[in-house]
N, C-alpha and C. Protein backbone atom coordinates (compact mmCIF):
# COMPACT_ATOMS: atom_id res chain seq x y z
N UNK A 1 -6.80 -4.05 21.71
CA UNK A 1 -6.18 -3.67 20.45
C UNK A 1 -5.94 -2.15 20.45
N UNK A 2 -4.65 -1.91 20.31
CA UNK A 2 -4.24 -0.13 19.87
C UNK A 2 -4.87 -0.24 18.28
N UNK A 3 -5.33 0.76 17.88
CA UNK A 3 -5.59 1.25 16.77
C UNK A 3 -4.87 1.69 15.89
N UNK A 4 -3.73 2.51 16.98
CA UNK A 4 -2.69 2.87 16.29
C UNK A 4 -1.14 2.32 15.82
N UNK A 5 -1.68 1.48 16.62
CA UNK A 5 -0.24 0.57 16.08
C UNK A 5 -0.11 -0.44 15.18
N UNK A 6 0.84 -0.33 14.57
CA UNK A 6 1.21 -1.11 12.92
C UNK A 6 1.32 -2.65 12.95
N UNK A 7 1.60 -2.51 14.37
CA UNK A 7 1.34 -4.27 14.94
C UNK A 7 0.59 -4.84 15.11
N UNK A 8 -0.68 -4.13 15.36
CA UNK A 8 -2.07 -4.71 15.88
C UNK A 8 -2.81 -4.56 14.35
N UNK A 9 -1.89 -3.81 13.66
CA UNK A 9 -2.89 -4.03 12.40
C UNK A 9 -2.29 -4.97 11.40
N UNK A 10 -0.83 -5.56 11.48
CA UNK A 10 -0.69 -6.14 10.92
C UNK A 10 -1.03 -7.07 11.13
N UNK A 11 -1.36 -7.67 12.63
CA UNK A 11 -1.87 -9.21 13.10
C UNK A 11 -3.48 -8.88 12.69
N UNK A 12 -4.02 -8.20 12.38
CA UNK A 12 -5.42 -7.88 12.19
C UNK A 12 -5.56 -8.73 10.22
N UNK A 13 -4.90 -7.68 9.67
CA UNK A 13 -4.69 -8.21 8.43
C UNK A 13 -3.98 -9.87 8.65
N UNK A 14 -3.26 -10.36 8.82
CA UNK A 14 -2.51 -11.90 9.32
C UNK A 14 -4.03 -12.65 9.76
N UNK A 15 -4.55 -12.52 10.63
CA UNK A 15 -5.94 -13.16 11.09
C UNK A 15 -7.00 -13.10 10.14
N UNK A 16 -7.41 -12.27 9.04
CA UNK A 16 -8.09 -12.12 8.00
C UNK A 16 -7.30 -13.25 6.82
N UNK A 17 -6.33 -13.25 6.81
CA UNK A 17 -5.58 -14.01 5.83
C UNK A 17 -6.14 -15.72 6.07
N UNK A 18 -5.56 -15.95 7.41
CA UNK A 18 -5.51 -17.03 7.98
C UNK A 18 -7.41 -17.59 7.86
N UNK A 19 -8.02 -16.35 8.38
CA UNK A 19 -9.41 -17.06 8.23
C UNK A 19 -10.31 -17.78 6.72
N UNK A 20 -9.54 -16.56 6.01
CA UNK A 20 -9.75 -16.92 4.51
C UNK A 20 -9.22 -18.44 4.06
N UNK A 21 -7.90 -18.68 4.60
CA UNK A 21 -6.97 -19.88 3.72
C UNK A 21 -6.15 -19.07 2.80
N UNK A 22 -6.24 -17.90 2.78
CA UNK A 22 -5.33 -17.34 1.65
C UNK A 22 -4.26 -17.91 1.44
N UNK A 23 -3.15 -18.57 2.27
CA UNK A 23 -2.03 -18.97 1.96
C UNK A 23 -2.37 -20.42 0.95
N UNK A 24 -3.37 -20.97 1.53
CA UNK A 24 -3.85 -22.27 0.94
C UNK A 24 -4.79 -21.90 -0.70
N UNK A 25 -5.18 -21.23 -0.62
CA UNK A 25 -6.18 -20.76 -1.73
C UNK A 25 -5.67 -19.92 -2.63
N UNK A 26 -4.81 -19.53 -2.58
CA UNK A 26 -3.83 -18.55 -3.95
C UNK A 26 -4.23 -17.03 -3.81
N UNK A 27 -4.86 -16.66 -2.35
CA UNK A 27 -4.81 -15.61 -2.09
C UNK A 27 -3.71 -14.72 -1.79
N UNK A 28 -2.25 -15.33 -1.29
CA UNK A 28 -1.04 -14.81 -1.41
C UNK A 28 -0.04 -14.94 -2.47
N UNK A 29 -0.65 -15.08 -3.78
CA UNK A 29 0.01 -15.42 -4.67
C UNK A 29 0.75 -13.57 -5.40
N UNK A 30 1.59 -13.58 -5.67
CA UNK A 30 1.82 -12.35 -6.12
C UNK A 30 1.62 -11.81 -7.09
N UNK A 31 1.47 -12.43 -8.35
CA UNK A 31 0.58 -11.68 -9.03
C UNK A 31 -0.51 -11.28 -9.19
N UNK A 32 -1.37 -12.14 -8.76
CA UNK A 32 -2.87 -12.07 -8.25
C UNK A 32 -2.96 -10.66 -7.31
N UNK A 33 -2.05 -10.76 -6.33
CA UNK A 33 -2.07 -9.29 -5.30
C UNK A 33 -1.84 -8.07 -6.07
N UNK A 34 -1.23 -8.12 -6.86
CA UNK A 34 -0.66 -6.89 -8.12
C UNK A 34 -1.74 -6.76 -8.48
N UNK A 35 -2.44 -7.47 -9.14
CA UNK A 35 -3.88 -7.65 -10.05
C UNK A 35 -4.90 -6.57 -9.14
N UNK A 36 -4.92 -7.02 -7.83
CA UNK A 36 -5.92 -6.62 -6.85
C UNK A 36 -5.69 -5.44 -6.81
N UNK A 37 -4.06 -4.88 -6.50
CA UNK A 37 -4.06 -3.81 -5.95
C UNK A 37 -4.00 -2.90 -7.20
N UNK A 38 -3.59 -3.17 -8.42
CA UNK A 38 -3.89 -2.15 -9.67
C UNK A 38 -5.42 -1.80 -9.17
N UNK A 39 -6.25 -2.90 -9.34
CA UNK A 39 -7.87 -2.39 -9.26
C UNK A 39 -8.33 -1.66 -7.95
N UNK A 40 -7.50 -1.80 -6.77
CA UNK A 40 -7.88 -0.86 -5.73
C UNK A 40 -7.12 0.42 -5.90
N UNK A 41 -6.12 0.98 -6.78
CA UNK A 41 -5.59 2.02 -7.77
C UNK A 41 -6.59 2.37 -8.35
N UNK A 42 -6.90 1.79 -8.93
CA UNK A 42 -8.05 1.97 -10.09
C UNK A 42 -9.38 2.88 -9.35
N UNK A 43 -9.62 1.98 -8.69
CA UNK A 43 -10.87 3.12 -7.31
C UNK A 43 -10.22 3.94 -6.86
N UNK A 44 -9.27 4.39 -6.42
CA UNK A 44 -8.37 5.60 -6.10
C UNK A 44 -8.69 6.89 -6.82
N UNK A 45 -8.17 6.23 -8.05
CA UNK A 45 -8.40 7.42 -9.36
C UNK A 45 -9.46 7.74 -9.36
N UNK A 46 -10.29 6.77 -9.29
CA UNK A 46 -12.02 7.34 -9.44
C UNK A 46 -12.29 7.85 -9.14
N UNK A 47 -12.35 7.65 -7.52
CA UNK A 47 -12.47 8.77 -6.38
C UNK A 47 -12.13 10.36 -6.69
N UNK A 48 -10.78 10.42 -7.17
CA UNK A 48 -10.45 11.47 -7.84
C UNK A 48 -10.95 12.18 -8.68
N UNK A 49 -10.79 11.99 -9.44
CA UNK A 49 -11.52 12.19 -11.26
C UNK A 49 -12.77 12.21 -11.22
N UNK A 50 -13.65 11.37 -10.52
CA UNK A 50 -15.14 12.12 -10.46
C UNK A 50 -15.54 12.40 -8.92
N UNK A 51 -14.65 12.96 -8.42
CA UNK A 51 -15.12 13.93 -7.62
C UNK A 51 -16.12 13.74 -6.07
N UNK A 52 -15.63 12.04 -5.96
CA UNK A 52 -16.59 11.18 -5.04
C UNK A 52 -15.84 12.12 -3.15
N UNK A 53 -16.49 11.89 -2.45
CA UNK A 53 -16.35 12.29 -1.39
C UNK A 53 -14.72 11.61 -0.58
N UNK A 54 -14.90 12.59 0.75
CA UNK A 54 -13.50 12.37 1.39
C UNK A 54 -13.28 10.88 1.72
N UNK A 55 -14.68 10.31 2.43
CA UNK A 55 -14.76 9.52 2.85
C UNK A 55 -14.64 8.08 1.96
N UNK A 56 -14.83 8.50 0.48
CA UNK A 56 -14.99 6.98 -0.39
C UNK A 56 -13.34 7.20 -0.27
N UNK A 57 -12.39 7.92 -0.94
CA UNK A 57 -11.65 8.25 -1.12
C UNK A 57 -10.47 7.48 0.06
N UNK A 58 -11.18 8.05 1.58
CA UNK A 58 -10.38 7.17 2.23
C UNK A 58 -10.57 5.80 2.63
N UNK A 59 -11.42 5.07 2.14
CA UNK A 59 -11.78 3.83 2.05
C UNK A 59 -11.10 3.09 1.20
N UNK A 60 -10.66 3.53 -0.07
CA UNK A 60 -10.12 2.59 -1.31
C UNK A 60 -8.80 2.63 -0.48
N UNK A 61 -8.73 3.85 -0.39
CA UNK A 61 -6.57 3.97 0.38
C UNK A 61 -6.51 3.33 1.36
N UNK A 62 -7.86 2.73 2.60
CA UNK A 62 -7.58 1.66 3.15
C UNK A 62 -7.34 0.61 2.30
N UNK A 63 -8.52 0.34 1.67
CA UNK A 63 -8.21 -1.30 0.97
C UNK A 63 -6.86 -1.44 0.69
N UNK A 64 -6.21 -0.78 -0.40
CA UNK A 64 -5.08 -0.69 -0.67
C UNK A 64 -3.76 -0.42 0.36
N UNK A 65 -4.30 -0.14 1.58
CA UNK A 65 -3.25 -0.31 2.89
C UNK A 65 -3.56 -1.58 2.89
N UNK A 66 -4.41 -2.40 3.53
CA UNK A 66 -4.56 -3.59 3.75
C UNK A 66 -3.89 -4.48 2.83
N UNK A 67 -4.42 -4.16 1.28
CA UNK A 67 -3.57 -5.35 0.66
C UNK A 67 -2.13 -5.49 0.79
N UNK A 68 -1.68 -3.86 0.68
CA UNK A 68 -0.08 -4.03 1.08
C UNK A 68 0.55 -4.64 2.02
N UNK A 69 -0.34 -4.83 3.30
CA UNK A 69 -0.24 -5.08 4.52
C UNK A 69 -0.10 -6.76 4.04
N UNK A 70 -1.11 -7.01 3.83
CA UNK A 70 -0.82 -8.04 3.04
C UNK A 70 0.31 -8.91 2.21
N UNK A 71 0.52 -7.84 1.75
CA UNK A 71 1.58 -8.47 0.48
C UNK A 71 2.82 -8.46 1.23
N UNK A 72 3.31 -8.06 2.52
CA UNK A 72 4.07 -7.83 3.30
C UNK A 72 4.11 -9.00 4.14
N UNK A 73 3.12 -9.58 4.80
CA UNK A 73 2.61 -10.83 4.83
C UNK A 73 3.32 -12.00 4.03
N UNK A 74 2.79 -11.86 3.02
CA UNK A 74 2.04 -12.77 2.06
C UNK A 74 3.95 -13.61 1.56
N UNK A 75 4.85 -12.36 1.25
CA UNK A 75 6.03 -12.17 0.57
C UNK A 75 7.03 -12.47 1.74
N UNK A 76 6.51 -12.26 3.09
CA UNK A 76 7.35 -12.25 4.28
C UNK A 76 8.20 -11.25 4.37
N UNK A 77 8.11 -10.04 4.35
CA UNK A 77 9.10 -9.30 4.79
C UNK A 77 8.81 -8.01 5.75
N UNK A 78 9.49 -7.00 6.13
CA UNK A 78 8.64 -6.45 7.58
C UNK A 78 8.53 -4.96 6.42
N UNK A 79 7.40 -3.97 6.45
CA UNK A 79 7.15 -3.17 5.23
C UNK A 79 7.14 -2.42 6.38
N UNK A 80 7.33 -2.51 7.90
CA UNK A 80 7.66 -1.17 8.63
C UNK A 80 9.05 -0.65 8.61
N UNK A 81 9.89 -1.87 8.22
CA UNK A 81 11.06 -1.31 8.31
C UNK A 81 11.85 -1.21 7.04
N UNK A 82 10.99 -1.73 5.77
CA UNK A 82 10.93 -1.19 4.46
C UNK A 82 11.03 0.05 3.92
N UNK A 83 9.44 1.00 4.99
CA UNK A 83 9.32 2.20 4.56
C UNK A 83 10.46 3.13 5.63
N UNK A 84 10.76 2.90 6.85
CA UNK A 84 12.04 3.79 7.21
C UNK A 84 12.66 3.77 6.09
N UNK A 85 13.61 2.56 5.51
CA UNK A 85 14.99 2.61 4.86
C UNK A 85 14.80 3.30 3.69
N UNK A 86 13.40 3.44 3.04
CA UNK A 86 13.38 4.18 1.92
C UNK A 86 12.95 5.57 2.41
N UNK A 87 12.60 5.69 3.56
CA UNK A 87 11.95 7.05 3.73
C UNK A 87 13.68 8.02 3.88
N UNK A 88 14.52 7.07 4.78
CA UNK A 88 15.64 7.51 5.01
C UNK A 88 16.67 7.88 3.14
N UNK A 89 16.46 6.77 2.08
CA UNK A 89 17.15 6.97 0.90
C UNK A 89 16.50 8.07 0.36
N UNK A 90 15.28 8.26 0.21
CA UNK A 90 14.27 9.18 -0.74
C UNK A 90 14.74 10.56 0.25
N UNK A 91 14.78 10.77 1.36
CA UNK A 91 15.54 12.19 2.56
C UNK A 91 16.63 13.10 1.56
N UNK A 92 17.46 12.30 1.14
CA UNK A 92 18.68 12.96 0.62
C UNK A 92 18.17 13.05 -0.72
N UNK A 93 17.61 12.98 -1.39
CA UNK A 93 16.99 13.38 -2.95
C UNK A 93 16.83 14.96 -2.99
N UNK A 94 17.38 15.42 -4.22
CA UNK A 94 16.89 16.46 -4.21
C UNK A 94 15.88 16.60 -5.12
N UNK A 95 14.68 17.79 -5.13
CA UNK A 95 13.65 17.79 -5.83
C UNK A 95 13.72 18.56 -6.99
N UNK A 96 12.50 18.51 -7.80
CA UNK A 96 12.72 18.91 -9.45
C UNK A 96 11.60 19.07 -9.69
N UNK A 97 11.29 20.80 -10.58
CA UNK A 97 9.97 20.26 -10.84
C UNK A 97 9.95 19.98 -12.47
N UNK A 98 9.13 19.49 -12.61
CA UNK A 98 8.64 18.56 -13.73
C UNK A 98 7.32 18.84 -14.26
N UNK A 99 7.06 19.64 -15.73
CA UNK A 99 5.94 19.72 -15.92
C UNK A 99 5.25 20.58 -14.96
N UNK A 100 5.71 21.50 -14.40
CA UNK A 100 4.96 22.36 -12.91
C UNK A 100 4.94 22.03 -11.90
N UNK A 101 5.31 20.44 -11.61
CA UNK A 101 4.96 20.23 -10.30
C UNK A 101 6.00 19.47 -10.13
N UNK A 102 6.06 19.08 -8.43
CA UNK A 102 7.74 18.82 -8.28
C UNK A 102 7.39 17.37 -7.74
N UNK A 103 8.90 17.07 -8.04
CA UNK A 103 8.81 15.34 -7.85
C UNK A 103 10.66 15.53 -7.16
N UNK A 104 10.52 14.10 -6.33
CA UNK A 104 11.67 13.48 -5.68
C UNK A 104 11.90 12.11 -6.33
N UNK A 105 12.15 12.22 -7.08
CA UNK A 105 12.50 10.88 -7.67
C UNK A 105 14.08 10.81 -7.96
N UNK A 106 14.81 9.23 -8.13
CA UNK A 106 16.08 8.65 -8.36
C UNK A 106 16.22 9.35 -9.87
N UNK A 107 16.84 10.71 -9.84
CA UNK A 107 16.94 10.99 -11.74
C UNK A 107 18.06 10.65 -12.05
N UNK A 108 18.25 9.95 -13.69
CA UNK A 108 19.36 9.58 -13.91
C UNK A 108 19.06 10.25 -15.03
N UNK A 109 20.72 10.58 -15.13
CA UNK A 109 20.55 11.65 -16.23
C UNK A 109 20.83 11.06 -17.71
C-alpha cells in the first residue's frame, strides 16, 4: 500500500464499507452521511474554539476525509476528479475581502 495515493485510500475506505455492510445497512444512505459529517464539523470547531491540540485537530479532518471518501463511494462518483474541475473553476475567481478577511467565492451581485 502507497500511503500516498488517493487510490489506495480510496480502496482502503471501499474495504471498510464493504466490511461493515454499509451499502446493505443504510450506512451509504445520504442523508445519514450529511448527519455524520455535520457532527465530524462539529469536532472540527471544537478543536478550534477550545483550543485542543494539533493532533486532535488532525484527526477529526481525517474522519471527515474518510467520510467524504466515502460519500464519493457511497454516491458513485470519482471526488479526485471532482476536486481538479473545481479547483480549476474556483482558479479564475477573483478575491474579496469580506469583513477583514478574504474569500474566493461565486459573488453575485
Amino acid at each position: 500500500m502507497n500511503t500516498d495515493s488517493y487510490q489506495d485510500m480510496l480502496a482502503e475506505v471501499q474495504a471498510f464499507h464493504h466490511k461493515h455492510r454499509f451499502k446493505e445497512t443504510g450506512g451509504e444512505e445520504m442523508t445519514y452521511r450529511i448527519a455524520l459529517m455535520a457532527e465530524e464539523l462539529g469536532e472540527i470547531a471544537e478543536c478550534v474554539t477550545k483550543g485542543k491540540s494539533k493532533e486532535a485537530l488532525a484527526e477529526e479532518c481525517a474522519d471527515l476525509y474518510i467520510l467524504l471518501l466515502g460519500t464519493a463511494i457511497a454516491a458513485d462518483f470519482d471526488l479526485k476528479q471532482a476536486f481538479w474541475d473545481k479547483m480549476k473553476k474556483i482558479e479564475t475567481r477573483q478575491s474579496r475581502m469580506i469583513n477583514g478577511r478574504i474569500r474566493v467565492s461565486e459573488f453575485k451581485e
